[in-house]
N, C-alpha and C. Protein backbone atom coordinates (compact mmCIF):
# COMPACT_ATOMS: atom_id res chain seq x y z
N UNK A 1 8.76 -9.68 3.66
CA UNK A 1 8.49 -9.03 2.40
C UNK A 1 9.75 -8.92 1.53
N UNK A 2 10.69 -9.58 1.66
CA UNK A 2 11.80 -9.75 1.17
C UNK A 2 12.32 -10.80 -0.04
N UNK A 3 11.97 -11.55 0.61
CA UNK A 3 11.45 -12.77 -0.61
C UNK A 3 9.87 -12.76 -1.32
N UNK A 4 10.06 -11.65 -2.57
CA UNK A 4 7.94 -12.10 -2.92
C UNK A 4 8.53 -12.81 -3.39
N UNK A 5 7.55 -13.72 -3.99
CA UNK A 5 6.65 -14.50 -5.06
C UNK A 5 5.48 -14.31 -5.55
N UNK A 6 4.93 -13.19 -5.11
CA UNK A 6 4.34 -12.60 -6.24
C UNK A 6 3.75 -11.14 -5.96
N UNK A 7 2.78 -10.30 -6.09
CA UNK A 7 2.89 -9.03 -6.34
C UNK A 7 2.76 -8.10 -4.66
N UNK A 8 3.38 -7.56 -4.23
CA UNK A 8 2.78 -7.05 -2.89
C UNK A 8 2.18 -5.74 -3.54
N UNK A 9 1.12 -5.53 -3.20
CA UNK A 9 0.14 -3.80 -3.56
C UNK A 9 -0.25 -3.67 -1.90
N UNK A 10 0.14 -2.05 -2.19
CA UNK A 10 -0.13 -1.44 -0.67
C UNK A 10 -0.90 -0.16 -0.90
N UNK A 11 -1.94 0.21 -0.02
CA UNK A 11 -2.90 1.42 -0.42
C UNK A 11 -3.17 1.41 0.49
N UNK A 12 -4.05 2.57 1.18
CA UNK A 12 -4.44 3.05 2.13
C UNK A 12 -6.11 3.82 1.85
N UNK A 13 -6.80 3.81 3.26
CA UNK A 13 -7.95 4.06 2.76
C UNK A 13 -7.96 5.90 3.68
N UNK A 14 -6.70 6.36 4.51
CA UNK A 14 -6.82 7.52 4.45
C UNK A 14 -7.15 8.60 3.24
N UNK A 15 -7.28 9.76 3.98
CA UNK A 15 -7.71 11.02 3.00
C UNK A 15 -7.56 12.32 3.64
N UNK A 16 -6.64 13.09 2.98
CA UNK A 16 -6.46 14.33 3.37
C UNK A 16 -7.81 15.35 3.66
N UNK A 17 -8.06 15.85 4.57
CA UNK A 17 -9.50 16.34 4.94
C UNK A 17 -10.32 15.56 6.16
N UNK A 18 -9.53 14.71 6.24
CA UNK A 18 -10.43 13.74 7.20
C UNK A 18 -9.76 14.26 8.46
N UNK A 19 -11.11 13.68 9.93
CA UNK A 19 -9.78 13.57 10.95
C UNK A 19 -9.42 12.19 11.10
N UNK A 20 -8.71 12.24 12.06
CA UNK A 20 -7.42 10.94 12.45
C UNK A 20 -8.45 9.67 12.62
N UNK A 21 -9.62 9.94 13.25
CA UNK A 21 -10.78 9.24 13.57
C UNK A 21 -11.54 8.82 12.42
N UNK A 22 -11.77 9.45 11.67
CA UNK A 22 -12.65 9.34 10.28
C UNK A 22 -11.54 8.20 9.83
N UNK A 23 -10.63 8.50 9.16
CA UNK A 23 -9.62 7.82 8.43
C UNK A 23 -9.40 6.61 9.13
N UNK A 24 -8.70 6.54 10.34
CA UNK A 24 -8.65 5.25 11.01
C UNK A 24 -10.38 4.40 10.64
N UNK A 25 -11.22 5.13 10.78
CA UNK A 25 -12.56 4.57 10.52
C UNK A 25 -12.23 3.36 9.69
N UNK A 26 -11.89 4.31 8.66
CA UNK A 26 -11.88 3.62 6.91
C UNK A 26 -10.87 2.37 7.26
N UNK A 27 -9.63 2.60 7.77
CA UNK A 27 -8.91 1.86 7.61
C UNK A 27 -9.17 0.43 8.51
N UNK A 28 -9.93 0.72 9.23
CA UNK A 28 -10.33 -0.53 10.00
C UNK A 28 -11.14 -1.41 9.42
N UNK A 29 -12.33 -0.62 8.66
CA UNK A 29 -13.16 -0.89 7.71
C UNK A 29 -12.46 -1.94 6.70
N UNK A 30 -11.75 -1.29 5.77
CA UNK A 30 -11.04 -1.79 5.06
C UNK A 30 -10.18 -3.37 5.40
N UNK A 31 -9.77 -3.07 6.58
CA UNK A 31 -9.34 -4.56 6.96
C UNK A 31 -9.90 -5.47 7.09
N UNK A 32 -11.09 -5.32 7.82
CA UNK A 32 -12.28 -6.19 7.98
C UNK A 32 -12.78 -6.85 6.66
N UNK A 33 -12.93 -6.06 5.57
CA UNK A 33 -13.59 -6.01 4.29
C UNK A 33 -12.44 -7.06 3.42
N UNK A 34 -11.42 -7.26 4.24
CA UNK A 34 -10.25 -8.13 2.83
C UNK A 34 -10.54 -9.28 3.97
N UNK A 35 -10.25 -8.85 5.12
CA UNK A 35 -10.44 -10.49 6.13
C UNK A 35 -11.80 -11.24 6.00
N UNK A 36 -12.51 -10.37 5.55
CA UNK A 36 -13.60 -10.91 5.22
C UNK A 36 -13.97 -11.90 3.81
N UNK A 37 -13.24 -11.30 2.78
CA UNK A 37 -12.87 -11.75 1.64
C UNK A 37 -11.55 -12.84 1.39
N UNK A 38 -11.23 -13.22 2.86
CA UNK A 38 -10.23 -14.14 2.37
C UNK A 38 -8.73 -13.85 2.33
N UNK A 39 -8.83 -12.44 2.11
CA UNK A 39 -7.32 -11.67 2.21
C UNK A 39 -6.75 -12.08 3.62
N UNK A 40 -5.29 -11.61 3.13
CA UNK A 40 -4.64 -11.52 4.80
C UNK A 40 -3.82 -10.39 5.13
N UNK A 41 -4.41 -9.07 4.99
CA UNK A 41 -3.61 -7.85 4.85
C UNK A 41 -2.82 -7.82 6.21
N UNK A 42 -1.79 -7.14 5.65
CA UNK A 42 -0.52 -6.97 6.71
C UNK A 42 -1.22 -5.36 6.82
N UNK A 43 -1.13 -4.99 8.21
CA UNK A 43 -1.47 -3.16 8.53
C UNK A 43 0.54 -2.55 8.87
N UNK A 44 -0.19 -1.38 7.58
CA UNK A 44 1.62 -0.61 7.71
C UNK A 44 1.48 0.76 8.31
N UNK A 45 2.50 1.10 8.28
CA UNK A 45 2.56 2.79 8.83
C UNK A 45 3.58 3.26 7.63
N UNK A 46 3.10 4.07 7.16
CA UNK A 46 3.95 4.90 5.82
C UNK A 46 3.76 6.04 6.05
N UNK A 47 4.52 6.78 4.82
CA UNK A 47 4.74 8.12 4.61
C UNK A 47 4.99 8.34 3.17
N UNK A 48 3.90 9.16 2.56
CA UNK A 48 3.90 9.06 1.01
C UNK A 48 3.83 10.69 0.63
N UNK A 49 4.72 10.97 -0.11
CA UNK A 49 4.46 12.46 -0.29
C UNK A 49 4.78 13.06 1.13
N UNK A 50 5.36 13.16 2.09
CA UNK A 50 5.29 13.79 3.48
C UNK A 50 4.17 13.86 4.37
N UNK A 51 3.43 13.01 4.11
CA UNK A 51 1.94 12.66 5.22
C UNK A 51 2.06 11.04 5.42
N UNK A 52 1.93 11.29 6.92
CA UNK A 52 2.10 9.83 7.66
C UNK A 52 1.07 9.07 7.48
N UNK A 53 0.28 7.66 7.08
CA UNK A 53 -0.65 7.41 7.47
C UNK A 53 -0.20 5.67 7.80
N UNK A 54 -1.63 5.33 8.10
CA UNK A 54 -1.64 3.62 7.70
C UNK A 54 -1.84 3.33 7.07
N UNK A 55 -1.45 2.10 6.44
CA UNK A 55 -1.80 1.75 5.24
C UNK A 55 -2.23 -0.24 4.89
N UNK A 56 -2.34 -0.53 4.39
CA UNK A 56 -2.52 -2.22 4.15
C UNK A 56 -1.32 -3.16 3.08
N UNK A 57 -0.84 -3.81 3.28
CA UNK A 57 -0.38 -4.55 2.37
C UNK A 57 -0.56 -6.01 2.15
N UNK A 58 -1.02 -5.98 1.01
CA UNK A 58 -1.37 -7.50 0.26
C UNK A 58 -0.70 -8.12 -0.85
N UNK A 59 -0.56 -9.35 -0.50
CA UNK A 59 0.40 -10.13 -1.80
C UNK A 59 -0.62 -11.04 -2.08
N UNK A 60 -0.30 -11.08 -3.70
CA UNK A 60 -1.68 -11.71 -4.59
C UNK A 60 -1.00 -11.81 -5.90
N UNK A 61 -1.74 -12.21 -6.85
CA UNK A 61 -1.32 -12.44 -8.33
C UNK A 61 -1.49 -11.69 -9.14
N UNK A 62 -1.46 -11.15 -10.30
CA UNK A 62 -1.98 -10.24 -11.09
C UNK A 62 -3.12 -10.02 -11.24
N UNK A 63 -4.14 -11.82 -10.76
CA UNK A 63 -5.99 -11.14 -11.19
C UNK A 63 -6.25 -10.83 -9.59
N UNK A 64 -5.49 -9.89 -9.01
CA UNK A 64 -5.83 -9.39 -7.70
C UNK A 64 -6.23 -8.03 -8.00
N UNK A 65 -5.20 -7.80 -8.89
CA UNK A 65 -5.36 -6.26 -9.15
C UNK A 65 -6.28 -5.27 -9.22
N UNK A 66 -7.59 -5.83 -9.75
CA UNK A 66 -8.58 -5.30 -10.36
C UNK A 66 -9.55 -4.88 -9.03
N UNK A 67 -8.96 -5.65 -7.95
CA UNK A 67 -10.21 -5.66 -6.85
C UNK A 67 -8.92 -4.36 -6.12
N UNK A 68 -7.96 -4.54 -6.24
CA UNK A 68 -7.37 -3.30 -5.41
C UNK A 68 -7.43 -1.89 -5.80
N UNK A 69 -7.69 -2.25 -7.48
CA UNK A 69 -8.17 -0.89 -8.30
C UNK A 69 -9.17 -0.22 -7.85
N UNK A 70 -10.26 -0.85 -7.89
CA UNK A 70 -12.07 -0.80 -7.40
C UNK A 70 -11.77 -0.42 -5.51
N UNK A 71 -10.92 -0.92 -5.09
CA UNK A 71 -10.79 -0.44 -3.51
C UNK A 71 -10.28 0.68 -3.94
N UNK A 72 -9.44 1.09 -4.17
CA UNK A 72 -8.67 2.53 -4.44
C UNK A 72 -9.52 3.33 -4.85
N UNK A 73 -10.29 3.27 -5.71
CA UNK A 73 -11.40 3.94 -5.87
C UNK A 73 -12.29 4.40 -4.50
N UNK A 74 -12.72 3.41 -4.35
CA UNK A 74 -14.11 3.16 -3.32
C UNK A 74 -13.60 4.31 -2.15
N UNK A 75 -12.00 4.18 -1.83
CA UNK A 75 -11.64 5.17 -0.92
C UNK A 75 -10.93 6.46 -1.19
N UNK A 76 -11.51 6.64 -2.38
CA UNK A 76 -11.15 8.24 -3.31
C UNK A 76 -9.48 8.20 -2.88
N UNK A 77 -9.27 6.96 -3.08
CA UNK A 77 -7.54 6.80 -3.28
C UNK A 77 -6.67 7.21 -4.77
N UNK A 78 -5.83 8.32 -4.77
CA UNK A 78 -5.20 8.62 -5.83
C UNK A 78 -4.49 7.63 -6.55
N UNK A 79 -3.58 6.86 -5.78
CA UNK A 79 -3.16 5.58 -6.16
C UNK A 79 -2.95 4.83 -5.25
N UNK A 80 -1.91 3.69 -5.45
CA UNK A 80 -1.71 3.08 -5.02
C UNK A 80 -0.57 1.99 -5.23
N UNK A 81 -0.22 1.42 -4.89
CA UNK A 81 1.84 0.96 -4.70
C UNK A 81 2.00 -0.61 -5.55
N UNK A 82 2.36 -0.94 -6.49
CA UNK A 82 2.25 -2.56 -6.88
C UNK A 82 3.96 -2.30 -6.89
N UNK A 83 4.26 -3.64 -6.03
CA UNK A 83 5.62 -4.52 -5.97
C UNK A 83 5.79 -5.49 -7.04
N UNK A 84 6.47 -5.96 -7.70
CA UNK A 84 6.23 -7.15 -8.39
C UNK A 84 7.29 -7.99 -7.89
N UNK A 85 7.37 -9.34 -8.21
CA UNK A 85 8.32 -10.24 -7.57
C UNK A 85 9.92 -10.14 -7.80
N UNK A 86 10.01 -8.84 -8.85
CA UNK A 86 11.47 -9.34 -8.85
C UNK A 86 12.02 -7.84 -8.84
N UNK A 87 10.87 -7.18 -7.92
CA UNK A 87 10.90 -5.82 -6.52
C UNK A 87 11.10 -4.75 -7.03
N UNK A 88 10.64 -4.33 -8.60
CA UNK A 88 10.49 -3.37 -9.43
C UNK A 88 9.00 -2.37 -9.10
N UNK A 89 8.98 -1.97 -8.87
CA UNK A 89 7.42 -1.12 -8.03
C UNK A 89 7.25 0.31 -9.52
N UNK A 90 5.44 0.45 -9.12
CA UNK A 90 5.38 0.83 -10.27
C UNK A 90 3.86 1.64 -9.18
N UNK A 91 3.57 2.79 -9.40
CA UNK A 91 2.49 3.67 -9.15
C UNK A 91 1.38 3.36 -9.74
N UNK A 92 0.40 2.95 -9.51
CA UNK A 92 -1.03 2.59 -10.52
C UNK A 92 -1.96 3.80 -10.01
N UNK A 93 -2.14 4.75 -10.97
CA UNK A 93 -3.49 5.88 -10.32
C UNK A 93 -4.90 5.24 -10.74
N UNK A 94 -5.83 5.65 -9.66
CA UNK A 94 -6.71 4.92 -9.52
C UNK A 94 -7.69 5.08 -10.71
N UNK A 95 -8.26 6.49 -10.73
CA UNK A 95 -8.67 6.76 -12.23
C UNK A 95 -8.40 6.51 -13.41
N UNK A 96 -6.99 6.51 -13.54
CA UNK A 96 -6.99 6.11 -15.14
C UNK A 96 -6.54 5.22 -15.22
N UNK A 97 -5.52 4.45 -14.55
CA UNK A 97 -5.18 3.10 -14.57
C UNK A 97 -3.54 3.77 -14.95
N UNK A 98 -3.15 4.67 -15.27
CA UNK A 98 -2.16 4.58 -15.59
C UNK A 98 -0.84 4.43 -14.69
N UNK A 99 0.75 3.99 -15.15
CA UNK A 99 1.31 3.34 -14.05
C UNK A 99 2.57 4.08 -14.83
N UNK A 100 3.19 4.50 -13.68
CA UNK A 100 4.46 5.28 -13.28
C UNK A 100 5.46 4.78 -12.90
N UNK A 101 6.28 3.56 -13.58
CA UNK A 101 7.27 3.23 -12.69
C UNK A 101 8.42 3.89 -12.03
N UNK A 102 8.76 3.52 -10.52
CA UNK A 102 9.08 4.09 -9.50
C UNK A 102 10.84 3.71 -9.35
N UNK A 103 10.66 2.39 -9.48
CA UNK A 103 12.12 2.03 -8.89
C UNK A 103 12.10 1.06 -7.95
N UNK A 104 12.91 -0.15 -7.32
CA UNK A 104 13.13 -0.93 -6.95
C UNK A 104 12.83 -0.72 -5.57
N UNK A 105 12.00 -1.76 -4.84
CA UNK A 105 11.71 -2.22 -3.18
C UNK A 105 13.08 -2.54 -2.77
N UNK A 106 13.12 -2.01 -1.90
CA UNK A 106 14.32 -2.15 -1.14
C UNK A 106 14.19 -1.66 0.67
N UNK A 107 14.52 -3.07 1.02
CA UNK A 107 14.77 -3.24 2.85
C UNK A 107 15.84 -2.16 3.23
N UNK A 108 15.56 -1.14 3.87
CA UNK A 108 16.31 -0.37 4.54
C UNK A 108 17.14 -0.90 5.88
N UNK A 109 16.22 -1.65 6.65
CA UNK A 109 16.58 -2.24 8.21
C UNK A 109 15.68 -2.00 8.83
N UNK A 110 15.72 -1.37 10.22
CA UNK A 110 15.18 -1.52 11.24
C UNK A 110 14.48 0.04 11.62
N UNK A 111 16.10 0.94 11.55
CA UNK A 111 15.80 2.53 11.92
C UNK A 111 14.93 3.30 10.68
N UNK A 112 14.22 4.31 11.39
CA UNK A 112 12.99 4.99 10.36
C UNK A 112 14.05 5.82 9.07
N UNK A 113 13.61 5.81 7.84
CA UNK A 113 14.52 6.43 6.71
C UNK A 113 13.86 7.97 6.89
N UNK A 114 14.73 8.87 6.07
CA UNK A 114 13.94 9.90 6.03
C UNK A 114 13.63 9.72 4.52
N UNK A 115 12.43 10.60 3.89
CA UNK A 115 11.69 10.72 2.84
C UNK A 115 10.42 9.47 3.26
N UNK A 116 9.71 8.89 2.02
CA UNK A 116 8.63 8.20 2.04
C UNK A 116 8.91 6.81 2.08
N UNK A 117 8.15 6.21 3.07
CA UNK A 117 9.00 4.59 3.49
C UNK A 117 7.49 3.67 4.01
N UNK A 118 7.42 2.57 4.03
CA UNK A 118 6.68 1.68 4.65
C UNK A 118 7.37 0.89 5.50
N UNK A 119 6.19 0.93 6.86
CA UNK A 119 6.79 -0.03 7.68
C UNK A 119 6.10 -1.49 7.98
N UNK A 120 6.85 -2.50 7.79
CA UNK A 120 6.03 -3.63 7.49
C UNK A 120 6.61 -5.02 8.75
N UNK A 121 5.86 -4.96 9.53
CA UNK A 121 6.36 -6.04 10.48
C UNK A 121 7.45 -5.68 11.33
N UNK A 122 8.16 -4.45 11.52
CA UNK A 122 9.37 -3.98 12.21
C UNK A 122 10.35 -3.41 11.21
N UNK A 123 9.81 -3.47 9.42
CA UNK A 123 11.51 -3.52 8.91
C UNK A 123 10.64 -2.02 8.07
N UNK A 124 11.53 -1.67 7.81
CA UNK A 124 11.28 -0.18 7.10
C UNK A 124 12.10 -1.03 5.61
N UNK A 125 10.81 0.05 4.36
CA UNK A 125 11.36 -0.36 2.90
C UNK A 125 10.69 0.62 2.25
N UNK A 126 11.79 1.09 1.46
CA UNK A 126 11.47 2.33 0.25
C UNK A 126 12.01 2.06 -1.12
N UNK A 127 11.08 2.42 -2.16
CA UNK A 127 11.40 2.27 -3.07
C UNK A 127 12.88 3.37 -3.69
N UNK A 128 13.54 3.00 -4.01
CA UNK A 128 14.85 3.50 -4.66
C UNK A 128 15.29 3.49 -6.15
C-alpha cells in the first residue's frame, strides 16, 4: 500500500451497539459481497476515534466511489477513509457526501502506533 496508483478507500461495516459477533457478522458479509462483485478487499484491523475494529480496504478509481458511498450507507457507516495516489487522504461522511481533508498516508513500520492507525498486511499506516 505504499506505492498506489490509484485510490485506496477503507470502511468498515462495524457499529457501536453491536456485539463482537453481530459486527464480525457484517464484516464477513461485506467481504463476501465485494468478492462477489469482483473486488479484492484486503481485511484490516484499525482504530478510529479510540475503538478497535476491522475494517476492508480497496483500491479502485474514482467511479468506485459511489458503490463505497452506498456500502457506507447500507452499514449505517458515518464515514469512511479515501487515499488518493499521491497519499493525501480525505474523510467522506456517508450522508452528506461531504469530505474533510485529513492529511497524508503514511507507513509507520511494523510496531503498533499509538492514536488511530490501520493495519494492512503486517505494516501499520496513519494518516499525519
Amino acid at each position: 500500500m505504499n506505492n498506489l496508483t490509484k485510490r485506496l478507500y477503507i470502511m468498515s461495516a462495524f457499529q457501536s451497539g453491536k456485539s463482537f459477533q453481530e459486527n464480525f457478522n457484517a464484516h464477513n458479509n461485506l467481504i463476501d459481497h465485494l468478492n462477489e462483485q469482483g473486488f479484492n478487499p484486503a481485511e484490516t484491523i484499525g482504530q478510529y476515534q479510540g475503538t478497535r475494529e476491522h475494517s476492508i480496504a480497496m483500491q479502485g478509481d474514482l467511479n468506485m466511489e459511489p458503490m463505497v458511498a452506498n456500502l457506507a450507507k447500507e452499514h449505517n457507516q458515518e464515514s469512511y477513509l479515501m487515499v488518493h495516489p499521491d497519499k493525501s487522504s480525505e474523510l467522506v461522511y456517508s450522508n452528506t457526501g461531504k469530505r474533510q481533508p485529513l492529511g497524508t498516508w503514511t507507513s509507520v513500520g511494523k510496531n503498533k502506533p499509538t492514536g488511530d492507525y490501520t493495519l494492512i498486511n503486517g505494516s501499520y499506516y496513519q494518516v499525519k
